[in-house]
N, C-alpha and C. Protein backbone atom coordinates (compact mmCIF):
# COMPACT_ATOMS: atom_id res chain seq x y z
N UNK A 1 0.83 -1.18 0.00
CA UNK A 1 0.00 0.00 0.00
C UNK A 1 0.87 1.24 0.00
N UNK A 2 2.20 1.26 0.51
CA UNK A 2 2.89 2.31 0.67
C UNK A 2 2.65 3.27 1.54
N UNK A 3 2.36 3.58 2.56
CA UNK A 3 1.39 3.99 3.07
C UNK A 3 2.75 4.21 4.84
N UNK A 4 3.26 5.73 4.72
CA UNK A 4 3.58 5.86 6.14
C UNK A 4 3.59 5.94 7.51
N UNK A 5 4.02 5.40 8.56
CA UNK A 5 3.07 5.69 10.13
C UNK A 5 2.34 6.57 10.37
N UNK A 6 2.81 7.57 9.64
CA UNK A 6 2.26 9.32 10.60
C UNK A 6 0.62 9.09 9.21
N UNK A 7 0.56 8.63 8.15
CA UNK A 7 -0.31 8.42 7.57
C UNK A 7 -1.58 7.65 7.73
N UNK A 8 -1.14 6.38 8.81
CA UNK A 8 -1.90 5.77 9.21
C UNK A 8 -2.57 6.21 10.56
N UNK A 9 -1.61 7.23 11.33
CA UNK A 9 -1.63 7.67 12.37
C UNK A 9 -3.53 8.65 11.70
N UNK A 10 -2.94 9.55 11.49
CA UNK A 10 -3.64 10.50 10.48
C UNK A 10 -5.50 9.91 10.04
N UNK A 11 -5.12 8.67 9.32
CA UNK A 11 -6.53 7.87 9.33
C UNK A 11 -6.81 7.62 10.69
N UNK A 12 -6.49 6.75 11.41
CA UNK A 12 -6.86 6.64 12.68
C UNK A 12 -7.56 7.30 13.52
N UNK A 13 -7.05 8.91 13.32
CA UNK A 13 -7.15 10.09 14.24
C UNK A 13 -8.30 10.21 14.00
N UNK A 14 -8.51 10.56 12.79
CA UNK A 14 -9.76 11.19 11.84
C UNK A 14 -11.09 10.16 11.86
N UNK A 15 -10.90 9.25 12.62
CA UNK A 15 -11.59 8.11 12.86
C UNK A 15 -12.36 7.39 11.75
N UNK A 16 -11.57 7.39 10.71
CA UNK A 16 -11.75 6.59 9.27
C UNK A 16 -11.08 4.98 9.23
N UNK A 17 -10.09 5.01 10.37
CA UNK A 17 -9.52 3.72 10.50
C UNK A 17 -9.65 3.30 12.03
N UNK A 18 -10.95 2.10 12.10
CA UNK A 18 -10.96 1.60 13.36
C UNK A 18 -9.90 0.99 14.04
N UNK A 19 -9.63 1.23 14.99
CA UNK A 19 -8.62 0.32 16.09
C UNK A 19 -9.51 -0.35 17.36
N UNK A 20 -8.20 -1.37 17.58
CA UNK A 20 -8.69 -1.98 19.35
C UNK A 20 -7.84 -1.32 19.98
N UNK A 21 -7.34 -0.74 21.05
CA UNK A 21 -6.77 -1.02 21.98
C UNK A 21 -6.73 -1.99 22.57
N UNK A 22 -5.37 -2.82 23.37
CA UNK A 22 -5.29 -3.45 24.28
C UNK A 22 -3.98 -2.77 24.93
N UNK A 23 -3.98 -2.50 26.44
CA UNK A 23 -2.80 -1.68 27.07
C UNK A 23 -2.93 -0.23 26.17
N UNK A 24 -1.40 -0.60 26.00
CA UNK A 24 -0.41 0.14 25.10
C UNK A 24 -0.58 0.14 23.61
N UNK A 25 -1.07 -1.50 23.18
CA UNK A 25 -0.65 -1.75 21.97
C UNK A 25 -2.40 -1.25 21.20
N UNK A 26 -2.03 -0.97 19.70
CA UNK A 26 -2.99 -0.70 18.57
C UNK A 26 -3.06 -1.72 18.09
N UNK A 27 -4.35 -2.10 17.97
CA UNK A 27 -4.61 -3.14 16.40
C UNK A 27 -5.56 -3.13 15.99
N UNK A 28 -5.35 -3.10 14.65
CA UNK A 28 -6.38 -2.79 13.47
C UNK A 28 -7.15 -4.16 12.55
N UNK A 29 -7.84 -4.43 12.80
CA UNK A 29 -8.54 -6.10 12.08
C UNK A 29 -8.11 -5.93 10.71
N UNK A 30 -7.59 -7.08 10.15
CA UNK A 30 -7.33 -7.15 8.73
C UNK A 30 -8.51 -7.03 7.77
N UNK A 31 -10.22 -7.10 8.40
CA UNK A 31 -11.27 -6.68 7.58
C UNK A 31 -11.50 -5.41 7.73
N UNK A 32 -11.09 -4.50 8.53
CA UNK A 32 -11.34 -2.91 8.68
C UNK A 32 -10.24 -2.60 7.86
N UNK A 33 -9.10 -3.14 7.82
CA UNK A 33 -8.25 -2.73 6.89
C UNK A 33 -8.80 -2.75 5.23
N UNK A 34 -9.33 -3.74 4.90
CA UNK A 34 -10.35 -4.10 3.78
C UNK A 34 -11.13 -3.23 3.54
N UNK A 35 -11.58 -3.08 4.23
CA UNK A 35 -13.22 -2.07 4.18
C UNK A 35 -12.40 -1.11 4.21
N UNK A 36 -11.84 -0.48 4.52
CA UNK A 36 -11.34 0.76 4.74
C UNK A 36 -10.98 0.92 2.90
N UNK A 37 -9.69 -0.13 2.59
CA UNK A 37 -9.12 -0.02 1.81
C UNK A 37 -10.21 -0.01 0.70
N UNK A 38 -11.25 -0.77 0.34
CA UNK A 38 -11.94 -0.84 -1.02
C UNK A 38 -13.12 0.33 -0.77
N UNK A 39 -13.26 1.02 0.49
CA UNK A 39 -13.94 2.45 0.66
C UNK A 39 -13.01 3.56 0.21
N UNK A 40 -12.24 3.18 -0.47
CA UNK A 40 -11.68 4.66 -0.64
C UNK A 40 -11.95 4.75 -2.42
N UNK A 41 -11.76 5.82 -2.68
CA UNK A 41 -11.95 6.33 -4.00
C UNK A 41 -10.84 5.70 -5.21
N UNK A 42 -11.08 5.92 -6.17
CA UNK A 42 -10.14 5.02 -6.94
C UNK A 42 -8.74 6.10 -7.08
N UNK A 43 -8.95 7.51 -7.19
CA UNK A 43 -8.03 8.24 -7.50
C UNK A 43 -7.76 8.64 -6.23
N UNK A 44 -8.01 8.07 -5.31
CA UNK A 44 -7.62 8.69 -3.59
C UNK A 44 -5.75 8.95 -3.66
N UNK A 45 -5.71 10.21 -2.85
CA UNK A 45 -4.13 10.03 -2.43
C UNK A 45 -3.80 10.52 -1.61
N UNK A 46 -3.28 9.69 -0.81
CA UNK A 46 -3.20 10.45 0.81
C UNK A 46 -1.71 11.20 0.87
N UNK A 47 -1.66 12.51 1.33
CA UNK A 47 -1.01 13.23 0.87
C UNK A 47 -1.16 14.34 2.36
N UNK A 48 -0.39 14.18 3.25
CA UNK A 48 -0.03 14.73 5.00
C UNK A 48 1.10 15.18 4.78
N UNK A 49 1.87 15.50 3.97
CA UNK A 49 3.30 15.77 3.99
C UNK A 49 3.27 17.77 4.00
């Protein structure tokens, strides 16, 4: 996907990319990753720089 930390950070924030918490640690289900990924637009470009 190519796709940098502070980028994923960024989705996350914006609450477009679900997470779990457990503790400390983040994790993201490999089907929210899916859904996420085939919800986006075809010409999407994520672009935080």
């Amino acid at each position: 996907m190519g796709m940098g930390r502070s980028s994923i950070y960024k989705e996350i924030s914006e609450s477009r990319l679900p997470v779990t918490k457990h503790g400390r640690k983040t994790f993201i289900a490999m089907k929210d990753i899916h859904t996420w990924f085939d919800a986006l637009p075809d010409n999407y470009i994520l672009d935080y720089a």
